[in-house]
Protein backbone atom coordinates (compact mmCIF):
# COMPACT_ATOMS: atom_id res chain seq x y z
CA UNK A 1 0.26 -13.96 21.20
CA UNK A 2 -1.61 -15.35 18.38
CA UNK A 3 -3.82 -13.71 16.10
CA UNK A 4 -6.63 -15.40 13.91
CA UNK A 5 -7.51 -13.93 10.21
CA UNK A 6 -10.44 -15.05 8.52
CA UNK A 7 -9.72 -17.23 5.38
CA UNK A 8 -8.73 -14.66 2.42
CA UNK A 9 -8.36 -11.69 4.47
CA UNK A 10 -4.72 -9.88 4.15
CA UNK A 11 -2.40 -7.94 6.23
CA UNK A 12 -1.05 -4.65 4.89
CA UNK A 13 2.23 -3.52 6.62
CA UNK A 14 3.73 -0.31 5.16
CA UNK A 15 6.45 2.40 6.29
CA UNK A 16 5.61 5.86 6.81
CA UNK A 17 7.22 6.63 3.26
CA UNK A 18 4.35 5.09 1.66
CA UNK A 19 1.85 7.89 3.07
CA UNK A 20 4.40 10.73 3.28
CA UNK A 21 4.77 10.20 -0.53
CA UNK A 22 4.81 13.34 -2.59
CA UNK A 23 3.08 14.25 -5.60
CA UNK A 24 4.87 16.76 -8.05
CA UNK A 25 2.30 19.63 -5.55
CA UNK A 26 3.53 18.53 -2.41
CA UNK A 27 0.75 16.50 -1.30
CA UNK A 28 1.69 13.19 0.20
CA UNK A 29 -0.14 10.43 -0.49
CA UNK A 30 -1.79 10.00 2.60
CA UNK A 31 -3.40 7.20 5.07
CA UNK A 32 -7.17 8.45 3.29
CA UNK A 33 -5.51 7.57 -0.18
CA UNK A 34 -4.28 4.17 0.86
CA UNK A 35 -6.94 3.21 2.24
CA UNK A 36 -8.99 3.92 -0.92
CA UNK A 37 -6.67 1.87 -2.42
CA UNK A 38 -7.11 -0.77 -0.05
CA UNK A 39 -11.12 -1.16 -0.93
CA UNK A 40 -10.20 -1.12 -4.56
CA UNK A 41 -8.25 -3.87 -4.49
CA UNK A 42 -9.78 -6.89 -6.57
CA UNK A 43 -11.44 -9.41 -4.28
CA UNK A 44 -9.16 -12.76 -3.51
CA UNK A 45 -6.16 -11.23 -5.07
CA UNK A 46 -3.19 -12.66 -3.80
CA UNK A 47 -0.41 -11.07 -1.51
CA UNK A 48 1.77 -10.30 -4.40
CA UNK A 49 -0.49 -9.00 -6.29
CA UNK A 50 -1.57 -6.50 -3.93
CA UNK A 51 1.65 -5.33 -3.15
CA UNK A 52 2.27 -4.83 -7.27
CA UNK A 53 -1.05 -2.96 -6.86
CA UNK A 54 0.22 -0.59 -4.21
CA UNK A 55 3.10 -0.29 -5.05
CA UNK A 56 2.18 1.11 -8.95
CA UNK A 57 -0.61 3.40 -7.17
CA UNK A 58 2.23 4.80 -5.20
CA UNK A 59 4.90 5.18 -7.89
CA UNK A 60 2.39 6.71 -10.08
CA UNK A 61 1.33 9.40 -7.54
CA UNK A 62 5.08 10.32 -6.77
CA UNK A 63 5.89 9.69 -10.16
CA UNK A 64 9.21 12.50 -11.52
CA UNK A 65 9.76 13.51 -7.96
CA UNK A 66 12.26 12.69 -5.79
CA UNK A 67 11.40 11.02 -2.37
CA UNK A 68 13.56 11.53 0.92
CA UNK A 69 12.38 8.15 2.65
CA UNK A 70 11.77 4.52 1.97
CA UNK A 71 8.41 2.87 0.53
CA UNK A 72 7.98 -0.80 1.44
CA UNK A 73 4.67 -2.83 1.82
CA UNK A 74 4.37 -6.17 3.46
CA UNK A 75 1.61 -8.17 2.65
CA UNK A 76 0.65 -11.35 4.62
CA UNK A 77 -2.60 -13.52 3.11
CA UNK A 78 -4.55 -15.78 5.12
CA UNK A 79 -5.38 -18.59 2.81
């Protein structure tokens, strides 16, 4: 099967420990939060850089509490 991205589009691939990411109240971070983060993302930044991006928004929503599962992000960029 092959699948066709427009130039500059990105794939975001994620575990559920990105979303089930908790905040010092309890609240995980959520699919609603990522994908906020998602639109925010600068326009033509590269796969890297959106990972950094996610990454830090992540970290610094969980930040001083301990997390029971993995966070990883993929990113792919069609270029």
């Amino acid at each position: 099967m092959q699948v066709a991205f427009p130039k500059g589009s990105a794939l975001i691939v994620y575990t559920d420990g990105v979303t089930d990411a908790l905040n010092s109240h309890r609240e995980d971070f959520g699919e609603n939060r990522l994908m906020q983060a998602c639109r925010a993302l600068p326009k033509g930044a590269k796969a890297d850089t959106i990972c950094e991006l996610l990454s830090s928004i992540v970290l610094e929503w969980s930040a001083g509490v301990e997390q029971h599962d993995d966070t990883t992000i993929l990113v792919l960029k069609a270029d």
